[in-house]
Protein backbone atom coordinates (compact mmCIF):
# COMPACT_ATOMS: atom_id res chain seq x y z
CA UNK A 1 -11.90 25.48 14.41
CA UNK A 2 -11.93 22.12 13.02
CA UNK A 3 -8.54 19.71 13.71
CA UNK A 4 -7.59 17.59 10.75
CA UNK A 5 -7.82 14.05 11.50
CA UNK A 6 -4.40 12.45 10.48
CA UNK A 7 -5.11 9.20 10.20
CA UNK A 8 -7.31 8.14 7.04
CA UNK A 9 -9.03 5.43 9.63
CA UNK A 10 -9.97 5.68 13.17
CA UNK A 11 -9.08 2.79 15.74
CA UNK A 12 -11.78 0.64 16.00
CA UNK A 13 -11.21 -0.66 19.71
CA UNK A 14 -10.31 0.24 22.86
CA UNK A 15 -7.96 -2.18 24.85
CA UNK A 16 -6.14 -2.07 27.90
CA UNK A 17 -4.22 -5.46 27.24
CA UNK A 18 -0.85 -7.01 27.63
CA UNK A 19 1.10 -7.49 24.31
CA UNK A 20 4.64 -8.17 23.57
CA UNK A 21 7.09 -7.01 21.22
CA UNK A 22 9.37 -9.30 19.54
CA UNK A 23 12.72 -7.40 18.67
CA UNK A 24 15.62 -9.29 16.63
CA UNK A 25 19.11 -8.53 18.20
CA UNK A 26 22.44 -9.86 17.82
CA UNK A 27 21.72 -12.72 21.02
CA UNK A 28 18.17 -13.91 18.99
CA UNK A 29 15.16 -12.98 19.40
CA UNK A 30 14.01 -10.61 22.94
CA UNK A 31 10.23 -9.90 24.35
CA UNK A 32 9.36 -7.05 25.83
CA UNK A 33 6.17 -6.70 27.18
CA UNK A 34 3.94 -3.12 26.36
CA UNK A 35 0.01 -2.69 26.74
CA UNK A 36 -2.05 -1.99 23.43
CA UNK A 37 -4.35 1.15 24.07
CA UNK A 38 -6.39 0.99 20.64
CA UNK A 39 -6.19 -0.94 18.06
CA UNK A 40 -7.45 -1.38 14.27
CA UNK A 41 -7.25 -4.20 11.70
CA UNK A 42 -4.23 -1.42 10.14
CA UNK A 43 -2.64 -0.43 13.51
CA UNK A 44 -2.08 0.11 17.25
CA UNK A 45 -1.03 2.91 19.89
CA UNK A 46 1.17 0.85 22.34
CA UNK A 47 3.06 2.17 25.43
CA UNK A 48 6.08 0.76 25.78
CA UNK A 49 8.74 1.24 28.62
CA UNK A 50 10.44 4.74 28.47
CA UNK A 51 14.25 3.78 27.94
CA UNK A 52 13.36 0.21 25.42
CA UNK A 53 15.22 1.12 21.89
CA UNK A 54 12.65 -0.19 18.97
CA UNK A 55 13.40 -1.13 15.49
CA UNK A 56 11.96 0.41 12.68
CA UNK A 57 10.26 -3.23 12.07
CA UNK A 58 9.53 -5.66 14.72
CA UNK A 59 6.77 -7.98 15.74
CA UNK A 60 4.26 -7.60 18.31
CA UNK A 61 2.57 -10.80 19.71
CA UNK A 62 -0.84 -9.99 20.97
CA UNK A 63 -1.18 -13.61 22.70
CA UNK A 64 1.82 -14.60 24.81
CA UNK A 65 4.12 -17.18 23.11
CA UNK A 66 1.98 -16.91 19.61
CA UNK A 67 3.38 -16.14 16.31
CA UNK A 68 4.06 -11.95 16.74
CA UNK A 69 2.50 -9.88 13.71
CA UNK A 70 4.81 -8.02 11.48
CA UNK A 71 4.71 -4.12 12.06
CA UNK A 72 6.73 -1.07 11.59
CA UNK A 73 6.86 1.87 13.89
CA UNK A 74 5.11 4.93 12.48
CA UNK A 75 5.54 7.56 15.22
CA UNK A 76 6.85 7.78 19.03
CA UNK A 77 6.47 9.98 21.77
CA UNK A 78 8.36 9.00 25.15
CA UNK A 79 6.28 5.94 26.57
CA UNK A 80 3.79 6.24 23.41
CA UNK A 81 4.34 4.35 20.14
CA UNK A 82 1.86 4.17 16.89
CA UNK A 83 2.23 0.96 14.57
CA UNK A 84 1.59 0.03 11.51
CA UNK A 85 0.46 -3.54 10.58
CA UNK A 86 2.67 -4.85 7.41
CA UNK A 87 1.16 -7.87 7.22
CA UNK A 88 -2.24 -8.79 7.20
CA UNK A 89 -4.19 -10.10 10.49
């Protein structure tokens, strides 16, 4: 039996790196730091600590203290998070 493949386009890249998501909240802006397990020019699968509440839209900075990347969060699952890229890279 053949599993559908959900996703119109594969992740092109493995990564076990640091990243940091950049969450608007009533005090400014917070970081919290997750590690990026794949990644595409469209999207990532982050994890992200367990008990960290995420926006629908945030930013994720790949390089600490750069400009973070506009995403939206597409699916979650405990400690695992898929993104979406809104703008481009």
């Amino acid at each position: 039996m053949r599993i559908k493949q959900k996703r119109a386009i594969r992740r092109m890249r493995r990564r076990h790196q640091r990243a940091w998501l950049v969450l608007d909240s009533v005090e400014g802006r917070s970081k919290s730091e997750c590690e990026v397990m794949d990644i595409s020019h469209d999207g990532a699968r982050l994890v992200i600590a367990s008990g960290l509440t995420v926006p629908k839209r945030f930013g994720v900075a790949l390089v600490p203290n750069s400009t973070p990347r506009e995403c939206e969060r597409v699916w979650r699952n405990g400690e695992m998070m898929g993104i979406r890229f809104t703008e481009p890279g």
